[in-house]
N, C-alpha and C. Protein backbone atom coordinates (compact mmCIF):
# COMPACT_ATOMS: atom_id res chain seq x y z
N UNK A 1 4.32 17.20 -3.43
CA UNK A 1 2.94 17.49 -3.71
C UNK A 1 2.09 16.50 -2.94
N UNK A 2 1.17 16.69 -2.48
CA UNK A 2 0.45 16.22 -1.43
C UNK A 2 -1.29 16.25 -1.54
N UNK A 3 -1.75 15.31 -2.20
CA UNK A 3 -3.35 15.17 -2.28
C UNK A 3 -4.41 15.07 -1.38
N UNK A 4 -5.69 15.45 -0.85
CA UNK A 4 -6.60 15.07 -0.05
C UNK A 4 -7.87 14.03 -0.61
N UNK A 5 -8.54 13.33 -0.59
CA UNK A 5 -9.45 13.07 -1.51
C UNK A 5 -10.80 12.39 -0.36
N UNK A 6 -11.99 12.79 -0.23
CA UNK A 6 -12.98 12.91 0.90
C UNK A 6 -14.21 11.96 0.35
N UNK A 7 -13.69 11.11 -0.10
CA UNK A 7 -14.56 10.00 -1.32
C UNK A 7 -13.92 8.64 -1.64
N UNK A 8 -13.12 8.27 0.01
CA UNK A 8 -12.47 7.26 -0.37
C UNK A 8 -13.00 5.88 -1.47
N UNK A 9 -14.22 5.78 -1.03
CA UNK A 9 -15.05 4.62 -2.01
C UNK A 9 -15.11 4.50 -3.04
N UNK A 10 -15.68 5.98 -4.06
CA UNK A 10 -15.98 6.34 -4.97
C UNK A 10 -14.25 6.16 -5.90
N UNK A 11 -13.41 6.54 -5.31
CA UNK A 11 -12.16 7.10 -6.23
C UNK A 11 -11.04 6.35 -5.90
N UNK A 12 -10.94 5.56 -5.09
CA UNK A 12 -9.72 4.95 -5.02
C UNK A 12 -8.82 4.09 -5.75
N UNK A 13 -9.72 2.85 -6.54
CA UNK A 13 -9.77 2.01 -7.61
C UNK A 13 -9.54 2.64 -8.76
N UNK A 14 -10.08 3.61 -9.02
CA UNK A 14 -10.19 5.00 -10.22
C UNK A 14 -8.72 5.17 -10.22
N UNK A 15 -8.33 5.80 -9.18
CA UNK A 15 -6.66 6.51 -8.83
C UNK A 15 -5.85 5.83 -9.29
N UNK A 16 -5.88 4.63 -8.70
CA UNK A 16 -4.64 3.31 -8.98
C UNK A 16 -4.95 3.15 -10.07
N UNK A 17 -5.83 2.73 -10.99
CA UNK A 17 -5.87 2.53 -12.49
C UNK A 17 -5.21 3.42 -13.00
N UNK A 18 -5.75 4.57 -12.64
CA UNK A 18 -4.48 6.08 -13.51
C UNK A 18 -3.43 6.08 -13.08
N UNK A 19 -2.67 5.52 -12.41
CA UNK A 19 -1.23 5.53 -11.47
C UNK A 19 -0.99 4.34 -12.79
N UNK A 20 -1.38 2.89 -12.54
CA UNK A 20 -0.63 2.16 -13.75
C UNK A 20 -0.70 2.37 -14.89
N UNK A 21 -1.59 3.19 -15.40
CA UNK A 21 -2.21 3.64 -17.13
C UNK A 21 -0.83 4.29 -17.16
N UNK A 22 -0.29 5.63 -15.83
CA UNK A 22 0.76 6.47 -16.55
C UNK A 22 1.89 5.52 -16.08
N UNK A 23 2.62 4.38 -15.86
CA UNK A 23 3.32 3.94 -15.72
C UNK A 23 4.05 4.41 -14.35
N UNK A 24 3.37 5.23 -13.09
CA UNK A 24 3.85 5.81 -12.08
C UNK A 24 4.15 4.85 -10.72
N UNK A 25 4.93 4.47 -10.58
CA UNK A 25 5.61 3.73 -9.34
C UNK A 25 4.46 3.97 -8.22
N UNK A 26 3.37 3.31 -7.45
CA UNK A 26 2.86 3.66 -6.18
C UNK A 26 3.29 2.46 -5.26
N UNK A 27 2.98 3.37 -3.93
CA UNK A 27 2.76 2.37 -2.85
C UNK A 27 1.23 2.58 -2.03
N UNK A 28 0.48 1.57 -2.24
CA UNK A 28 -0.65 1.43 -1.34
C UNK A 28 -0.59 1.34 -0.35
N UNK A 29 -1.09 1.82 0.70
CA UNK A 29 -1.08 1.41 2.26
C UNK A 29 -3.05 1.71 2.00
N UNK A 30 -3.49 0.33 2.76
CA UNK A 30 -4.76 -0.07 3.05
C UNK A 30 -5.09 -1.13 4.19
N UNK A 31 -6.31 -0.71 4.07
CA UNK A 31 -6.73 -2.25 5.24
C UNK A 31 -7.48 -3.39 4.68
N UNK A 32 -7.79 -3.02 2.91
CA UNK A 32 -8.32 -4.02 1.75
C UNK A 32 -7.35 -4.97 1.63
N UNK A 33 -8.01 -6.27 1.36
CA UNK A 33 -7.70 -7.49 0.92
C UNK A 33 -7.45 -6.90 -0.62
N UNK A 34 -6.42 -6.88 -1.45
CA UNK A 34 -6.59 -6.62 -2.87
C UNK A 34 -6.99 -7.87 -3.39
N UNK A 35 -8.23 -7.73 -4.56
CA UNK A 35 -8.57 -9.20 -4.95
C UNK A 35 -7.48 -9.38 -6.15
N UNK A 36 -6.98 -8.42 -6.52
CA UNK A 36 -5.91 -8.76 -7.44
C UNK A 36 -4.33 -8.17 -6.98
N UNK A 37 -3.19 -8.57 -7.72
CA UNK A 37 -2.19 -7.50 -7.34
C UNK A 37 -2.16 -6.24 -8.34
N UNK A 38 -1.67 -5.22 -7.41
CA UNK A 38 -1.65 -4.03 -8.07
C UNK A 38 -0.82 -3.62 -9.06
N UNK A 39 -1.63 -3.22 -10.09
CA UNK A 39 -0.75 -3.29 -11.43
C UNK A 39 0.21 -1.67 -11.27
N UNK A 40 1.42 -2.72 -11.74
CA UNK A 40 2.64 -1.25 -11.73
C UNK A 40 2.54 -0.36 -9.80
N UNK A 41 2.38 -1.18 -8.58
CA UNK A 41 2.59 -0.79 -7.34
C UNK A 41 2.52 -2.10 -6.80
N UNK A 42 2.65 -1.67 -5.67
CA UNK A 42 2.81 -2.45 -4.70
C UNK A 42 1.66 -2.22 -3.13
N UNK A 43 1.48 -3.24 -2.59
CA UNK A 43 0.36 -2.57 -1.76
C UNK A 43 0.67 -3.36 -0.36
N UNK A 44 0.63 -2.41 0.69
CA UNK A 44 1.11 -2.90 2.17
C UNK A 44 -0.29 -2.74 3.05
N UNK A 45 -0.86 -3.78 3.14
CA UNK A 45 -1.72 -4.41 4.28
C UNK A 45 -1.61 -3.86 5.68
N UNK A 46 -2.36 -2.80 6.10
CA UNK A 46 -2.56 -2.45 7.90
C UNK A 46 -3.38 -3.40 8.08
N UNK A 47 -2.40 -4.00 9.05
CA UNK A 47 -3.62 -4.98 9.88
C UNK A 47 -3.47 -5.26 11.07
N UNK A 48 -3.58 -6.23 12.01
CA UNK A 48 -2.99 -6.02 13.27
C UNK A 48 -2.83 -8.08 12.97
N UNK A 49 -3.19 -8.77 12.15
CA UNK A 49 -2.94 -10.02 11.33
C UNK A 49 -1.81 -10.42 11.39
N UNK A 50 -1.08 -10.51 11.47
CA UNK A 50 0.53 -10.68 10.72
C UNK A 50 0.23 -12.10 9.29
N UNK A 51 1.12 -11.69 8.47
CA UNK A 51 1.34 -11.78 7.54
C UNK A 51 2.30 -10.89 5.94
N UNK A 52 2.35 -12.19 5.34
CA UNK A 52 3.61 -11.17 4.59
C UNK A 52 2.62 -10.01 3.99
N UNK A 53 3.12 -9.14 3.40
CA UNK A 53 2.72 -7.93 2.76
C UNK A 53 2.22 -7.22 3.70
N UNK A 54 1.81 -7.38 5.09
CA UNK A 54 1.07 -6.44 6.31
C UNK A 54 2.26 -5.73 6.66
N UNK A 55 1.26 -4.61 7.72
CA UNK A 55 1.72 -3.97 8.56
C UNK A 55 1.05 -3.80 10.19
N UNK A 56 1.50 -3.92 10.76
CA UNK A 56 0.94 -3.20 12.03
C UNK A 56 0.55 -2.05 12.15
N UNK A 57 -0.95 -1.57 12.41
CA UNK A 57 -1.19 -0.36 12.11
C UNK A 57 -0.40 0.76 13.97
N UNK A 58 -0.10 -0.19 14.87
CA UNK A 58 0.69 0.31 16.16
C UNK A 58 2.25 1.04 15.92
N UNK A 59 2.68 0.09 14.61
CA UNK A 59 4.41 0.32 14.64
C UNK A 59 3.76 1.37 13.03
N UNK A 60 3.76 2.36 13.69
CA UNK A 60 4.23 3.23 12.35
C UNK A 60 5.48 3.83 11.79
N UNK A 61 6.60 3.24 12.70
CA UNK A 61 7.96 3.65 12.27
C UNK A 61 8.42 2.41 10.88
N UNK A 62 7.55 1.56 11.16
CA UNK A 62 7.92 0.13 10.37
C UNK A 62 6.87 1.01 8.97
N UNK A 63 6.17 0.89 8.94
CA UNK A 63 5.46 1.50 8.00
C UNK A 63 6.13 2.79 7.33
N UNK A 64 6.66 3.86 7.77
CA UNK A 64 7.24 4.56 7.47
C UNK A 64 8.48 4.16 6.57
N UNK A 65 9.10 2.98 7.77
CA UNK A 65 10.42 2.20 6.65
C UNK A 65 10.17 1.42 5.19
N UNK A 66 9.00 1.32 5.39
CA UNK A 66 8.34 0.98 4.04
C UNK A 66 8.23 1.81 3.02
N UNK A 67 7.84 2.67 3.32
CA UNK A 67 7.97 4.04 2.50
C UNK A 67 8.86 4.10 2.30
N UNK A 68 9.69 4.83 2.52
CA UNK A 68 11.04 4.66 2.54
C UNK A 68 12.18 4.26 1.28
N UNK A 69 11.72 2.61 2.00
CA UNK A 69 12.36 1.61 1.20
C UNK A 69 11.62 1.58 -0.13
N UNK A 70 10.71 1.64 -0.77
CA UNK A 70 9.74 2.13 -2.02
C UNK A 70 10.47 2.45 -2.49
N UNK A 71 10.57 4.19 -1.92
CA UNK A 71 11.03 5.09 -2.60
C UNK A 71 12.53 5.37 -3.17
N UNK A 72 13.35 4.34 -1.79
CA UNK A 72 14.78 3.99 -2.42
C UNK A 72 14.95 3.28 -3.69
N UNK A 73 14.30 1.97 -3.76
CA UNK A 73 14.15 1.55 -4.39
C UNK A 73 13.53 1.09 -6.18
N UNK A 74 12.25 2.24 -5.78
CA UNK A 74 11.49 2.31 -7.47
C UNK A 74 11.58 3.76 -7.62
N UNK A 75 11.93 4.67 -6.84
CA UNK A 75 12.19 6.51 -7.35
C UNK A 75 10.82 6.72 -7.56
N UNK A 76 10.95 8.24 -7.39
CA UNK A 76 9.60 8.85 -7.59
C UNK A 76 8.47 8.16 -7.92
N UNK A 77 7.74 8.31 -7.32
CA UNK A 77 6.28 7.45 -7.46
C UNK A 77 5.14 8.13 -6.47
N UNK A 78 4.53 7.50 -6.29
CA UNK A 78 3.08 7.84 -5.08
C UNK A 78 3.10 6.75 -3.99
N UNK A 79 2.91 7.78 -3.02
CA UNK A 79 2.35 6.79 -1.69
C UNK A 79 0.83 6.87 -1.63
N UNK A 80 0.28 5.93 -1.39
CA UNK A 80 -1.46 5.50 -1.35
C UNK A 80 -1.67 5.69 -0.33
N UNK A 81 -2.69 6.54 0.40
CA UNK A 81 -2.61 6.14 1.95
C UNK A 81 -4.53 5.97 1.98
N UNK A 82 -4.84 4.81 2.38
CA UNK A 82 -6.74 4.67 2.55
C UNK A 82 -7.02 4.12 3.77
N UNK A 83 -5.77 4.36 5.03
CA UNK A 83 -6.17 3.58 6.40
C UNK A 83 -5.97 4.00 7.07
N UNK A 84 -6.26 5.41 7.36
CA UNK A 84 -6.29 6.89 8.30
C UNK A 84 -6.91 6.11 9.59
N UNK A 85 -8.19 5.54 9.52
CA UNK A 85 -9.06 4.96 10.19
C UNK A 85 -8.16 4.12 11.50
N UNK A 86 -7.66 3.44 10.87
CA UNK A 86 -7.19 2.13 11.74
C UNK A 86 -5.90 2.76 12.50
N UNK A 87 -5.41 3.71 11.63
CA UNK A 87 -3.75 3.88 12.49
C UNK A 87 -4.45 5.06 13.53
N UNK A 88 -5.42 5.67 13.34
CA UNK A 88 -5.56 6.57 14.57
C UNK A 88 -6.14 5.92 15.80
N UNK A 89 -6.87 4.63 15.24
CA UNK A 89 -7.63 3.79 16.64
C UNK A 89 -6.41 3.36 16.92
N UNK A 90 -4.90 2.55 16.29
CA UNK A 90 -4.19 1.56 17.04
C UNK A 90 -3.08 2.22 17.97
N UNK A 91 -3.13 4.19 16.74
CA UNK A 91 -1.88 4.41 17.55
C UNK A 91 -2.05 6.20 17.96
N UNK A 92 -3.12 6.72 18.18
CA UNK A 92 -3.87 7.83 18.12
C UNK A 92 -3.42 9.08 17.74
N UNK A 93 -4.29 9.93 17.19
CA UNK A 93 -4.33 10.83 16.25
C UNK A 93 -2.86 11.44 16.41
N UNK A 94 -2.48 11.95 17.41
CA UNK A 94 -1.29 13.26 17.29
C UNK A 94 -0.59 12.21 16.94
N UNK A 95 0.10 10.75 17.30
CA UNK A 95 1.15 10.14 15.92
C UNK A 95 0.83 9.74 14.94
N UNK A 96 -0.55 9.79 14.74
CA UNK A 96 -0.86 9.64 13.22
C UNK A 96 -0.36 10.93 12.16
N UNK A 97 -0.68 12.31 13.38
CA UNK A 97 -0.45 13.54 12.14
C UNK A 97 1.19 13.30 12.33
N UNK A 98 1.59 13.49 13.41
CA UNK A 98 3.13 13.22 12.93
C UNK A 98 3.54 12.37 11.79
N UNK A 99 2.95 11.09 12.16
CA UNK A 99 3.45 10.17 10.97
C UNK A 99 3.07 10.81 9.31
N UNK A 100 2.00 11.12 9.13
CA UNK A 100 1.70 11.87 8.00
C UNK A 100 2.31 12.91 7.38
N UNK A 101 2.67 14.03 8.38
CA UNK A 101 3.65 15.20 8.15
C UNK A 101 4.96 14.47 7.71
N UNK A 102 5.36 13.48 8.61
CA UNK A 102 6.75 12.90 8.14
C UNK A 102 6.72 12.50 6.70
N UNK A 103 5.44 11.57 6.27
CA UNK A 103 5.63 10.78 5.12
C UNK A 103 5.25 12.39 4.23
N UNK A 104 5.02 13.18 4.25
CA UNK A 104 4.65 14.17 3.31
C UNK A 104 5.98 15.02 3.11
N UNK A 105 6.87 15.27 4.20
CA UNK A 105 8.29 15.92 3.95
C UNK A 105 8.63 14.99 3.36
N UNK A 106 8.82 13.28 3.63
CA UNK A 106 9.62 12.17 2.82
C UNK A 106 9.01 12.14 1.29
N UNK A 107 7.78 12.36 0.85
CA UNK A 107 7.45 12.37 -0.54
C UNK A 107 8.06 13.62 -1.45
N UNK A 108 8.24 14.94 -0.38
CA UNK A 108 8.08 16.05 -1.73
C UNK A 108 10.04 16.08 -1.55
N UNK A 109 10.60 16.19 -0.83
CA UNK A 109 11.92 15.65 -0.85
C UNK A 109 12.66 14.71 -1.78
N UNK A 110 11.96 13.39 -2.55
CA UNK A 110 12.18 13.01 -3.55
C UNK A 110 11.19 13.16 -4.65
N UNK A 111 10.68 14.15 -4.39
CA UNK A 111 9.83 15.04 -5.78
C UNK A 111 8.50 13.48 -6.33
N UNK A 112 8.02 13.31 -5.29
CA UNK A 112 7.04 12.12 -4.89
C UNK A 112 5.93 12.82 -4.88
N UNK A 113 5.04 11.68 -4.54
CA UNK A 113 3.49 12.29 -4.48
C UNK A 113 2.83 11.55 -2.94
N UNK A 114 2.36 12.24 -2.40
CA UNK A 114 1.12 11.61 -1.42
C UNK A 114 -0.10 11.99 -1.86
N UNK A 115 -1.29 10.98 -1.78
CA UNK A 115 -2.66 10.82 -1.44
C UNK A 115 -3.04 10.12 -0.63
N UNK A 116 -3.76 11.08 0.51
CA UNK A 116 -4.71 10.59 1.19
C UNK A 116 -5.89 10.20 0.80
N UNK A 117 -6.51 9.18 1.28
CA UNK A 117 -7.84 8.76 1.09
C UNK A 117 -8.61 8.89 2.77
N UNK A 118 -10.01 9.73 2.50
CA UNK A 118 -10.14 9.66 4.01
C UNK A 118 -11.70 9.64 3.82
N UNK A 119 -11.94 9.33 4.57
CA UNK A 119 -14.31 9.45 4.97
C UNK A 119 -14.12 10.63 6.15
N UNK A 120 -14.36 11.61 5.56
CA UNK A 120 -15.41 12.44 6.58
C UNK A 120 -15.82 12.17 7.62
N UNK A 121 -16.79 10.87 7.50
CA UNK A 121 -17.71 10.10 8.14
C UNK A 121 -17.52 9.13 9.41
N UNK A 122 -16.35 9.12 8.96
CA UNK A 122 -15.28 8.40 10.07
C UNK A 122 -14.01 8.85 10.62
N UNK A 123 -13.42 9.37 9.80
CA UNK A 123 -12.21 10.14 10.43
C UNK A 123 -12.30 11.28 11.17
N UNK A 124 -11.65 11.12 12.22
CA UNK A 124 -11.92 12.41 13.05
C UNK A 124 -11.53 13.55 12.62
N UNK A 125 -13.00 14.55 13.36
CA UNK A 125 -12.75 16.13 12.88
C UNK A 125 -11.25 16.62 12.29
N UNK A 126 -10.53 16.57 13.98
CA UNK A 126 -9.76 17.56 13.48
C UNK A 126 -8.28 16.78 12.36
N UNK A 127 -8.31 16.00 12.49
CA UNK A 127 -7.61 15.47 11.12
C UNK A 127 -8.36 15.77 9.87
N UNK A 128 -9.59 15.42 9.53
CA UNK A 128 -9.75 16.10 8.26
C UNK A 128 -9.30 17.73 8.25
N UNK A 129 -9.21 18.31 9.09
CA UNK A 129 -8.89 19.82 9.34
C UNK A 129 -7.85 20.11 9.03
N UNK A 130 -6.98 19.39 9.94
CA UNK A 130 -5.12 19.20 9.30
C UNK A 130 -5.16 18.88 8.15
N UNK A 131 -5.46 17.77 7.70
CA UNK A 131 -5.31 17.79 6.10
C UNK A 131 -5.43 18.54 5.52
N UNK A 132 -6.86 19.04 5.21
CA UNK A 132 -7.53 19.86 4.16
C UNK A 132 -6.70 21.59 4.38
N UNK A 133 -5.97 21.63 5.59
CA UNK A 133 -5.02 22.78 5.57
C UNK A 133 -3.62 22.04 4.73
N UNK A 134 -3.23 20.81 4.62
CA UNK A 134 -1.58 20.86 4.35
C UNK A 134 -1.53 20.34 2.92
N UNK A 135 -2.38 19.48 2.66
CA UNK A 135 -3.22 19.27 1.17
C UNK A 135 -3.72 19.33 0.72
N UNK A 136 -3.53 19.77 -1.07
CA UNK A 136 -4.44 20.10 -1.92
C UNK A 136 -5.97 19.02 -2.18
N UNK A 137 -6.79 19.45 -2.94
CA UNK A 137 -7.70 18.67 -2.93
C UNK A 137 -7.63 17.97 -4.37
N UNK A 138 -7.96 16.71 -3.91
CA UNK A 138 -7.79 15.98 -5.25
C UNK A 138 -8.82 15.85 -6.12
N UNK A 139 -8.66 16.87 -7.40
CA UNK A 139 -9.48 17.02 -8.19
C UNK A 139 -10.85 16.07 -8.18
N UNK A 140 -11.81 16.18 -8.25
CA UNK A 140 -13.16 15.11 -8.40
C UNK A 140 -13.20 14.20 -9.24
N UNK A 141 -13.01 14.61 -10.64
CA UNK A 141 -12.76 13.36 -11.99
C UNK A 141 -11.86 12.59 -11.97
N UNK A 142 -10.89 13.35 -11.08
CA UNK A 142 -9.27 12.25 -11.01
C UNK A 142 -8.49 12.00 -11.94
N UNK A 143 -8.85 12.11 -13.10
CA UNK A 143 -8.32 12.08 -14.56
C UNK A 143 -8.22 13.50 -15.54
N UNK A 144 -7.84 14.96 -14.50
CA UNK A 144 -7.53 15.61 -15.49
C UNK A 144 -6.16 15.67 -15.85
N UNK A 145 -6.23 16.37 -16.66
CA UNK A 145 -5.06 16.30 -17.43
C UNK A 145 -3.74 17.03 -16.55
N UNK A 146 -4.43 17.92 -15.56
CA UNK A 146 -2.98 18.94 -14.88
C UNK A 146 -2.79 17.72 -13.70
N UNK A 147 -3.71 17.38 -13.09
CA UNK A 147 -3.37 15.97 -11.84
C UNK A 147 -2.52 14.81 -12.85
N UNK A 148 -2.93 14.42 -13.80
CA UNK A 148 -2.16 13.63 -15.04
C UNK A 148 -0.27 13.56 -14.72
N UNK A 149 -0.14 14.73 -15.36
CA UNK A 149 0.77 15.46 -16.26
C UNK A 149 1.85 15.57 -14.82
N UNK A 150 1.12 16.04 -13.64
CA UNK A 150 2.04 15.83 -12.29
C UNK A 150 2.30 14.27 -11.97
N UNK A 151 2.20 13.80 -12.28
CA UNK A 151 1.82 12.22 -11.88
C UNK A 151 2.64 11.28 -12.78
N UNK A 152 2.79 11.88 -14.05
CA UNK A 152 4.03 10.97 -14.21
C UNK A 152 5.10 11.25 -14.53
N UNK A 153 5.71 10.39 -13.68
CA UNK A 153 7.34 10.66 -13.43
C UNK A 153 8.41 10.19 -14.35
């Protein structure tokens, strides 16, 4: 199952609170400093920085192995994704959708979840296009009960 959500600002903080409320395994991928750690996930840093918890937003095969390894490791859960932005400037769009398509066969394969987080405003056209064709849209309130009820594992 595979989410879109076009309000990264508004809903993201929202999401992850409902991810640890239902006790659901996530992985964040962002380009935020978290001012705290993420309760009940884990969160991987795009940056081009090095440091522990980062990623290179260039090596998306490393990022991918991250995923991955998550999912070996804590089972079904959610991948976070809020840094569309940065991996299409470091490593441009057509391996970004690849990389995306990949991590979206790798989520529903272990009966996982993806959400995207994306701005309109910034992300290029035709990726919001791809998306909004391969994923559903993520409800507006974020907290109903049928997005809920899929969500924990």
């Amino acid at each position: 199952m595979g989410y879109l959500a076009l309000d990264p600002d508004d809903t993201v903080s929202s999401f992850l609170r409902l991810l640890a409320e239902a006790h659901t395994p996530f992985l964040w991928l962002t380009t935020e400093r978290p001012q705290a750690p993420a309760e009940g996930g884990e969160v991987l840093r795009v940056t081009t920085i090095r440091g522990a918890g980062t990623a290179d937003p260039r090596r998306l095969q490393d990022i991918h192995a991250v995923a991955t390894t998550f999912f070996d490791e804590r089972g079904p859960g959610a991948l976070v994704i809020d840094c569309l932005e940065p991996l299409v400037l470091h490593s441009g769009i057509e391996r970004v959708l690849r990389f995306v398509t990949d991590l979206h066969e790798e989520t529903a394969m272990r009966n996982a979840f993806l959400i995207v987080f994306a701005n309109p405003r910034e992300t290029n056209r035709r990726m919001i296009a791809w998306l909004e064709r391969e994923l559903d849209p993520l409800p507006k309130d974020v907290e109903p009960a049928g997005v809920e009820d899929h969500l924990v594992v």
